[in-house]
Protein backbone atom coordinates (compact mmCIF):
# COMPACT_ATOMS: atom_id res chain seq x y z
CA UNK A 1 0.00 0.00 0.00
CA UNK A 2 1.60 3.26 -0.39
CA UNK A 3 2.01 5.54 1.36
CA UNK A 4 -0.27 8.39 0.96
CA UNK A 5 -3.29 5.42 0.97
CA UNK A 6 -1.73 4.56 4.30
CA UNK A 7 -2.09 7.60 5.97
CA UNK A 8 -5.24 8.31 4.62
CA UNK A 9 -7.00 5.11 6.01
CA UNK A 10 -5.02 6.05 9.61
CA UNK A 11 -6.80 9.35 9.11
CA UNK A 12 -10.34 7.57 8.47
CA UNK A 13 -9.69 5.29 11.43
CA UNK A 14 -8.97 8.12 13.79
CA UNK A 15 -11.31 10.44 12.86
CA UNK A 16 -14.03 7.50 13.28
CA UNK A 17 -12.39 7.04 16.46
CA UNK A 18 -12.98 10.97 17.77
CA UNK A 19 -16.21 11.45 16.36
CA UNK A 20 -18.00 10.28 19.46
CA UNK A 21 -16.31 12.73 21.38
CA UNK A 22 -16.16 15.61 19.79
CA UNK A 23 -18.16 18.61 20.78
CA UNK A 24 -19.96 20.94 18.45
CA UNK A 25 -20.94 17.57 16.70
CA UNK A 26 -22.27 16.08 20.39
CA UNK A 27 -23.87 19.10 20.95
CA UNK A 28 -25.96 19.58 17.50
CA UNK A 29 -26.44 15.62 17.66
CA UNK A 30 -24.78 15.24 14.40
CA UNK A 31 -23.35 11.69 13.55
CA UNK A 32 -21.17 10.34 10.66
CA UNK A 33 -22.64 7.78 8.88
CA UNK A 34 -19.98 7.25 5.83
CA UNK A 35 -16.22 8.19 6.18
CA UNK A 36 -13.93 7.00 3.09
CA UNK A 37 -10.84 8.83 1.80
CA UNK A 38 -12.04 12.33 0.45
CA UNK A 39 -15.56 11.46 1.46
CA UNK A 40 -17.78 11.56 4.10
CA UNK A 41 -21.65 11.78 4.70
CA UNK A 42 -22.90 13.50 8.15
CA UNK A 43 -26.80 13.37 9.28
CA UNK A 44 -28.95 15.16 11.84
CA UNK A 45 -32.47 15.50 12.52
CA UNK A 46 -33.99 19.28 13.30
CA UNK A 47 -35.14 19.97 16.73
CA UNK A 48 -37.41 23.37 17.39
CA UNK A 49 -33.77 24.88 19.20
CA UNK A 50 -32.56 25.61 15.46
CA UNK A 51 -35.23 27.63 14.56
CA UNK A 52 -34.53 31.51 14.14
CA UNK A 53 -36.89 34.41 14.98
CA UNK A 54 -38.82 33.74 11.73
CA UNK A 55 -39.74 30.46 12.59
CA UNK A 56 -37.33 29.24 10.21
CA UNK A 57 -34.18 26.65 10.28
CA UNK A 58 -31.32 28.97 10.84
CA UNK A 59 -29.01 29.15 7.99
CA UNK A 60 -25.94 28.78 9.97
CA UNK A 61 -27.38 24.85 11.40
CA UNK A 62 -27.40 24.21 7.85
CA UNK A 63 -24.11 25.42 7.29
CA UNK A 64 -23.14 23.35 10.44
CA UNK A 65 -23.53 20.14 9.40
CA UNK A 66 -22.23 20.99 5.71
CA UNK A 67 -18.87 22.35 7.42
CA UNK A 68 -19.04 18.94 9.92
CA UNK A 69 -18.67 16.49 6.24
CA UNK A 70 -16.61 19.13 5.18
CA UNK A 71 -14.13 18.35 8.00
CA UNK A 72 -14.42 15.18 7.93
CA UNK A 73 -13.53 14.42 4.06
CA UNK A 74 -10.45 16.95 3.99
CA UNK A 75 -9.18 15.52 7.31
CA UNK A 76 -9.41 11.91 5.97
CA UNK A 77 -6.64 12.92 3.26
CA UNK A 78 -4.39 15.35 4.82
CA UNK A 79 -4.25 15.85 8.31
CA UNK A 80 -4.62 18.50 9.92
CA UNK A 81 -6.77 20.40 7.29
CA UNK A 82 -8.14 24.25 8.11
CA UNK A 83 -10.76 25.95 6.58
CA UNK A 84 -10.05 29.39 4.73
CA UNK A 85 -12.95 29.67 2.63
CA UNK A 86 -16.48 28.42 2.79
CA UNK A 87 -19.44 29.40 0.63
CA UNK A 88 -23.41 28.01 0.53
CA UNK A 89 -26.08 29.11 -1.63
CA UNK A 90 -29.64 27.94 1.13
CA UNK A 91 -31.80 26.62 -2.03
CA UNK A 92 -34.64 25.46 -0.02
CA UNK A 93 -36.33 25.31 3.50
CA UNK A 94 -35.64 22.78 6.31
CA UNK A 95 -38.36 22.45 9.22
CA UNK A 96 -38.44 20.37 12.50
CA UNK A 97 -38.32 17.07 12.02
CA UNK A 98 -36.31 16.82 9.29
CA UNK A 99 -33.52 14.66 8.92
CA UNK A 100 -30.68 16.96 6.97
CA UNK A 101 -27.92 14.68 5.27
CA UNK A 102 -23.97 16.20 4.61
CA UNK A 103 -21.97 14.78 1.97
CA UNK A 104 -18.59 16.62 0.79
CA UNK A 105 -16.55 15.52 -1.98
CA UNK A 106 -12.96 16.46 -2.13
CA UNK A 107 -12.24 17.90 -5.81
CA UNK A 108 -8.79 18.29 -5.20
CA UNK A 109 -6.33 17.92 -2.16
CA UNK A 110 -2.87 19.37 -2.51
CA UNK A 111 -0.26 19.64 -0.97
CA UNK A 112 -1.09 22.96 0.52
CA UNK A 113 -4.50 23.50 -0.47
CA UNK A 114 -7.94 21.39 -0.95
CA UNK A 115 -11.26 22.05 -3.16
CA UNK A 116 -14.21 20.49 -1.33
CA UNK A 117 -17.56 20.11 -2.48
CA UNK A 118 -20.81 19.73 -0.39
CA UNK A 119 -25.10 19.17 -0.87
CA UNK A 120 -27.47 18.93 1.89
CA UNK A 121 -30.43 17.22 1.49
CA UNK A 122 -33.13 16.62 3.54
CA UNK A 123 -34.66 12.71 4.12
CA UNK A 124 -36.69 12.90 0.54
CA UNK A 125 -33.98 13.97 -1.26
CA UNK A 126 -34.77 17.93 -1.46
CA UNK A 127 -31.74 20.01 -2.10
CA UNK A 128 -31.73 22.34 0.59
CA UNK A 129 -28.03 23.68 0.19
CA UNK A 130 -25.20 23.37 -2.46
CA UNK A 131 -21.44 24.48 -0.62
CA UNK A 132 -17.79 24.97 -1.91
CA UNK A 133 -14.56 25.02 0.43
CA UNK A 134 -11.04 25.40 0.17
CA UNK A 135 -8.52 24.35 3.28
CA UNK A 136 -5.46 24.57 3.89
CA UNK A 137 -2.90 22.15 5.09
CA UNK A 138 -0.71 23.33 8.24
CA UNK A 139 1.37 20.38 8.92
């Protein structure tokens, strides 16, 4: 195996390994459900707490659990990977009860940067946000 695949499934195991402890995730109840090299898949159901004044979902819980995947896939490759850029277009509504689903895509992963992409979609498959993001790697 060489050895960039090597230290990308090491990533993949520890990053499973942390995700039960780590705390904005614990504290939104987000979970990973699919972690593979460049990839990863995040889900987490909408309480009444991430509603805004409007009586909508709060645009920044939806940019939450897009920036969770988001962590998750660039990490898997290069370790440790920071965020410098991160844009969403909100396409649709969420409401309460929904069960919002994360899945980036690294495009590209540099040395010293990465292209990510990510879609949120609720449980029937409703785009409710489209996301780029670029990290960089400080190791």
């Amino acid at each position: 195996m060489p050895d960039q695949e090597k230290a990308s499934q090491d990533n993949v195991a520890e990053l499973k390994a942390k995700e039960s402890s780590e705390p904005v995730a614990g504290f939104l109840e987000m979970k990973l459900t699919e972690l593979t090299p460049g990839y990863a898949k995040v889900a987490m159901k909408l309480k009444p707490e991430h509603l805004n004044f409007n009586g909508m979902v709060f645009g920044g819980i939806v940019m939450a659990i897009a920036d969770q995947a988001f962590a998750y896939a660039t990490n898997s490759l290069v370790t440790p990977s920071i965020a410098t850029q991160f844009n969403i277009h909100l396409i649709s509504g969420a409401g309460v009860g929904d069960e919002l689903t994360a899945e980036c895509c690294v495009v590209k992963s540099g040395r010293r940067i990465g292209v990510s992409e990510m879609t949120v979609t609720n449980q029937n498959g409703k785009l409710i946000a489209k996301a780029t993001g670029t990290t960089v790697v400080t190791a």
